[in-house]
Protein backbone atom coordinates (compact mmCIF):
# COMPACT_ATOMS: atom_id res chain seq x y z
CA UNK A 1 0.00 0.00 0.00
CA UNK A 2 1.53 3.67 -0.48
CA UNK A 3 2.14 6.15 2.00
CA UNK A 4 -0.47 8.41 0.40
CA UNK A 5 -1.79 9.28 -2.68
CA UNK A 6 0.81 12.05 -3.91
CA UNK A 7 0.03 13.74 -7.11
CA UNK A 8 3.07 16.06 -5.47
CA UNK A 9 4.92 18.19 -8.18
CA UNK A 10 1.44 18.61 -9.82
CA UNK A 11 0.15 20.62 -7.02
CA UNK A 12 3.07 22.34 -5.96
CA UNK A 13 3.35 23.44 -10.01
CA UNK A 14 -0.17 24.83 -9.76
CA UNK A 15 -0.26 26.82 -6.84
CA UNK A 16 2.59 28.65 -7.51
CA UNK A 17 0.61 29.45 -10.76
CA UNK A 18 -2.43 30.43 -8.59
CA UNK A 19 -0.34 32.68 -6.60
CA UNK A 20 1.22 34.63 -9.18
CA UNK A 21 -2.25 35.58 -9.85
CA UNK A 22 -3.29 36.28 -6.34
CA UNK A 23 -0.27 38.44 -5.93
CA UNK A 24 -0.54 40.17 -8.79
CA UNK A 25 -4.37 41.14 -7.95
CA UNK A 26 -3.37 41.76 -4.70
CA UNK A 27 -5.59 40.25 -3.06
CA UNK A 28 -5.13 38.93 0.61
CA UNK A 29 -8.65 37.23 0.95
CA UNK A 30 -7.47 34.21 -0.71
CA UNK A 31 -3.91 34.23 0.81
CA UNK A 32 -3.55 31.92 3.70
CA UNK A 33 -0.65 32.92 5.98
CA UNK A 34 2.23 30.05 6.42
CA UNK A 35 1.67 27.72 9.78
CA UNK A 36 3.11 28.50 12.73
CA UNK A 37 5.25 24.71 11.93
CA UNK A 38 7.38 26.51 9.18
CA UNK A 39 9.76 28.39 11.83
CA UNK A 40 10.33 24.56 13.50
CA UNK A 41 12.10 23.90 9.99
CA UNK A 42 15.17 26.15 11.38
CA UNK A 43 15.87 23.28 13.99
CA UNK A 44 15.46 20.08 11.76
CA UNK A 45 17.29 21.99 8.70
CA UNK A 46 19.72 23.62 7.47
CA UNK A 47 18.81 25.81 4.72
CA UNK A 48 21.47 27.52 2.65
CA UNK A 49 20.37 30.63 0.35
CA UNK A 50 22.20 30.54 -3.02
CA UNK A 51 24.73 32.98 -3.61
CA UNK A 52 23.51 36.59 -4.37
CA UNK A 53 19.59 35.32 -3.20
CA UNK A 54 18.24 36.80 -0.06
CA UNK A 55 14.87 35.12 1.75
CA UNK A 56 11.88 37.11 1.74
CA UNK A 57 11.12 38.38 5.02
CA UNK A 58 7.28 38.08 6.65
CA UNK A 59 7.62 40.93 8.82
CA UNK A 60 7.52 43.40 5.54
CA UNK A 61 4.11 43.85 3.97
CA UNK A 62 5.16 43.02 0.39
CA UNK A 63 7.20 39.60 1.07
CA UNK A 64 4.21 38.61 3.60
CA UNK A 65 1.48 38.81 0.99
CA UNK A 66 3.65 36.96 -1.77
CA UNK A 67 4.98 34.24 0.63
CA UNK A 68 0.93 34.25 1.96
CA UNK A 69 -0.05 33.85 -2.05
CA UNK A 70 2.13 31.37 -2.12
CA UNK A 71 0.84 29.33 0.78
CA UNK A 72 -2.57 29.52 -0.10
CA UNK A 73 -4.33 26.01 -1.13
CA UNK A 74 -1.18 24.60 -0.88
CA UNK A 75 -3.02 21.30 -1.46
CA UNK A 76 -0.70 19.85 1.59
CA UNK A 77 2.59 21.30 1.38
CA UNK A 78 4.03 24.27 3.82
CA UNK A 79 6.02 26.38 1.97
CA UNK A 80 9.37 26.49 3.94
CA UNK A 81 11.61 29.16 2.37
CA UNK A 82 11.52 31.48 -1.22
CA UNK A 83 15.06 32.94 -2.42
CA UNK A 84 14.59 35.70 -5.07
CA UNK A 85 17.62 37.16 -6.37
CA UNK A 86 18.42 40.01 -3.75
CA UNK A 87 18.45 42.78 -5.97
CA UNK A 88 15.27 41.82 -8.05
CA UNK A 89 13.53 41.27 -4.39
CA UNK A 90 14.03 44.94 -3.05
CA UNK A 91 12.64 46.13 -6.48
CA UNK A 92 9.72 43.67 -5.84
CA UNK A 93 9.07 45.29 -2.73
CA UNK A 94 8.51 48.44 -4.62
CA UNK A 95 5.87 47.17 -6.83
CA UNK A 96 8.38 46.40 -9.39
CA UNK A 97 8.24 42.68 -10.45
CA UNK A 98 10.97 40.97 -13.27
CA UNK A 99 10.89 36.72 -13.25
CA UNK A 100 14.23 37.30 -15.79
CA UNK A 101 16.22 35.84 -12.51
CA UNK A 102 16.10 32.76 -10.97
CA UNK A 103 14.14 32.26 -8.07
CA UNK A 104 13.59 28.98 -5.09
CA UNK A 105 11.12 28.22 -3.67
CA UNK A 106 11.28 24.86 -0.77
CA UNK A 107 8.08 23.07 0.37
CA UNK A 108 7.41 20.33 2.60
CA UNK A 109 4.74 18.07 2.70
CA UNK A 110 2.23 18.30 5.81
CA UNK A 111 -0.20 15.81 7.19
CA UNK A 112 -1.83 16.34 10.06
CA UNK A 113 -0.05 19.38 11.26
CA UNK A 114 2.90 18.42 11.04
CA UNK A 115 5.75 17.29 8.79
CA UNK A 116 5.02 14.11 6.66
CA UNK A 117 8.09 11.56 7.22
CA UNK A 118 8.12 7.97 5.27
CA UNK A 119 9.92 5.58 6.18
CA UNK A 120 11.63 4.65 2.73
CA UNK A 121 14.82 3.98 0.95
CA UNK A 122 15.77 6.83 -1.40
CA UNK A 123 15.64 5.13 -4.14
CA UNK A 124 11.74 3.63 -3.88
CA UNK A 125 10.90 7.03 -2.47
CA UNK A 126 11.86 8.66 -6.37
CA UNK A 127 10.66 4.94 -7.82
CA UNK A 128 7.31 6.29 -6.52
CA UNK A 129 7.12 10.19 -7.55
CA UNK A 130 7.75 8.59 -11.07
CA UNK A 131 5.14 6.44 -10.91
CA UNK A 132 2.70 9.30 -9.82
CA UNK A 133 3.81 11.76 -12.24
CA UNK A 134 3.49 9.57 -14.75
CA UNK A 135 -0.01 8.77 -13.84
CA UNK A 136 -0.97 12.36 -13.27
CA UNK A 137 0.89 13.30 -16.79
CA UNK A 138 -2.29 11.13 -18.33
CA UNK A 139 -4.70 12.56 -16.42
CA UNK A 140 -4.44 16.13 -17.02
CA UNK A 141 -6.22 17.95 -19.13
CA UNK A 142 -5.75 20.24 -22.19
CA UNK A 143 -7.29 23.27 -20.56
CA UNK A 144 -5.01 23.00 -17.31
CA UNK A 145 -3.19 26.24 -16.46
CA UNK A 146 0.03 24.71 -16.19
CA UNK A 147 1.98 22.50 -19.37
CA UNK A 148 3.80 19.88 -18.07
CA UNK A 149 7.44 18.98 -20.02
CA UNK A 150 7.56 15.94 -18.01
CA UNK A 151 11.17 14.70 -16.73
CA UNK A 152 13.70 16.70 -17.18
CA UNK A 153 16.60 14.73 -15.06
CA UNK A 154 16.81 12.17 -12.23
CA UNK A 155 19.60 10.97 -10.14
CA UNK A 156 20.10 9.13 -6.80
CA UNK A 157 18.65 12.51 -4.92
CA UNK A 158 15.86 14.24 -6.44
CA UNK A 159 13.39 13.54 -9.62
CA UNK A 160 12.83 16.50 -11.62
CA UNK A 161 9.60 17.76 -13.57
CA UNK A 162 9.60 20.31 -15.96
CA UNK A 163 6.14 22.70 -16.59
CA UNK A 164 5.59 26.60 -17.98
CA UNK A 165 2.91 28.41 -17.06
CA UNK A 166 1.76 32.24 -17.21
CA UNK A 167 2.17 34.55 -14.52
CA UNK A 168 1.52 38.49 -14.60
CA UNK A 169 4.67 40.45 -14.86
CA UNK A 170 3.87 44.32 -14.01
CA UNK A 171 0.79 44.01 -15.46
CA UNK A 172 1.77 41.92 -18.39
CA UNK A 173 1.37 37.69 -19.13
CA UNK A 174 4.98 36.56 -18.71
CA UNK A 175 5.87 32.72 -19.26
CA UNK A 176 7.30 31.10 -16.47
CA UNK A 177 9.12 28.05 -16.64
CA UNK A 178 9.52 25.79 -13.71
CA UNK A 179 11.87 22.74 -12.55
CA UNK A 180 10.60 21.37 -9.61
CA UNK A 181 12.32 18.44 -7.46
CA UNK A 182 11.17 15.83 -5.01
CA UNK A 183 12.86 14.65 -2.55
CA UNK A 184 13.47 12.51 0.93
CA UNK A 185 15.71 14.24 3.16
CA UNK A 186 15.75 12.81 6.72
CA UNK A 187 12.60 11.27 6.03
CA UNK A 188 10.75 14.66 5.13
CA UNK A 189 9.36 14.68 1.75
CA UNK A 190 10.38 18.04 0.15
CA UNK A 191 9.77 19.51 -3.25
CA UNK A 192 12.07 22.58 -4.64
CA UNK A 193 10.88 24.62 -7.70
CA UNK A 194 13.24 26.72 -9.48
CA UNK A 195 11.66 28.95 -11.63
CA UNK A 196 12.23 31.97 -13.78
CA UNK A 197 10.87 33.60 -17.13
CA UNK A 198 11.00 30.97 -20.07
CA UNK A 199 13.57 31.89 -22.23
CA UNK A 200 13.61 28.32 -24.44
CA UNK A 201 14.96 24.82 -23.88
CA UNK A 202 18.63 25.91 -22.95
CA UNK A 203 17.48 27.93 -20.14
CA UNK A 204 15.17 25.16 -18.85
CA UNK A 205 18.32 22.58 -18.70
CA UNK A 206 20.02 25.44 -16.67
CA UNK A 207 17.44 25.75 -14.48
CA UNK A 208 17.63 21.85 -13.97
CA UNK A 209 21.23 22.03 -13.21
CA UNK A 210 20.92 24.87 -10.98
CA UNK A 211 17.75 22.66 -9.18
CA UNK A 212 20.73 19.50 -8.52
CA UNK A 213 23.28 22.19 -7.26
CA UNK A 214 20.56 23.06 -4.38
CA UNK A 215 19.49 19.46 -3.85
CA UNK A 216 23.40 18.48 -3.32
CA UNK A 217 23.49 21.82 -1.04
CA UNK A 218 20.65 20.61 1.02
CA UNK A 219 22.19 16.84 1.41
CA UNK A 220 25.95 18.20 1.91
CA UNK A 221 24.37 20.68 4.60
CA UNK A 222 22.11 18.33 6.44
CA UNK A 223 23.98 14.67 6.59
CA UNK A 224 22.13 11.87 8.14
């Protein structure tokens, strides 16, 4: 029997699209604030910004209603950390949006309140997440909001799914192309979705390799 029924990256990939749009209408009604539980992830991990990336910050009005956005119908997930590039975020915190850099986002899955830990072997835990994307490839539809690319790498860490989808940029559809991992790390099922403005196939590899670099930086920085 599984642990659960997953459908993991598919969510994840479609409420960041969600949010885009709730941040870009500005509207706090349908942002849901992130659970108290996120600021226990400081003792169980260590997480490392990538160079020149900055977290956003709760306590200012502007990162608290994009990190809210984000939160919102999480479908499951608690949305741990977001790195923005640190110049593009204090622009963002002037109204001034631009998805031209690189940005991380790292969720974790939540059941019950708290954070959901198998009991698995690596490699069955990413045997699995194929086996549901696969089956969740088939089963969405053509009108979905988000395009799915499928796999776009694997190795003995993380699976990783490719998907664009739009996003207002200063008033304006922008593309937004998305790798998003899944992975066991001491037992906690986390997902991490790099994601900037699509900019064709070469960027999206880039955007894979940079998603391995911050999967190995999570592993080297948290050793069992």
């Amino acid at each position: 029997m599984r642990a659960c029924r997953l459908i993991p990256a598919f969510a994840v990939l479609l409420t960041l699209s969600a949010a885009g749009h709730a941040v870009a209408a500005g509207d706090p009604a349908n942002a849901m604030p992130p659970p108290a539980e996120t600021e226990a992830v400081w003792a169980l991990l260590k997480l490392t910004p990538p160079a020149h990336d900055c977290p956003l910050d709760p306590r200012l009005d502007a990162d608290y209603l994009a990190l809210a956005a984000m939160s919102y119908a999480r479908q499951g997930s608690d949305l741990l950390v977001l790195w923005r590039d640190c110049k593009t975020l204090l622009a963002s915190r002037t109204g001034l949006e631009d998805y031209s850099k690189l940005s991380v986002a790292v969720t974790a899955k939540i059941k019950d309140g708290h954070f959901l830990r198998l009991r698995m072997k690596q490699a069955d835990f990413l045997a699995m997440i194929d086996r549901e994307i696969a089956e969740s490839m088939s089963a969405v539809g053509a009108n979905a909001p988000v395009r799915f690319l499928g796999a776009v790498g694997r190795d003995t860490d993380a699976t990783y799914l490719g998907a664009v989808y739009h996003q207002s940029e200063n008033g304006k559809d922008a593309l937004i192309a998305t790798v998003l991992a899944s992975t066991l790390l001491k037992g906690m099922y986390l997902e991490i979705s790099v994601f900037q403005k699509f900019d064709g196939d070469a960027k999206l590899s880039a955007q894979t390799s940079y998603a391995q670099q911050i999967i190995r930086q999570l592993f080297a920085d948290n050793p069992d």
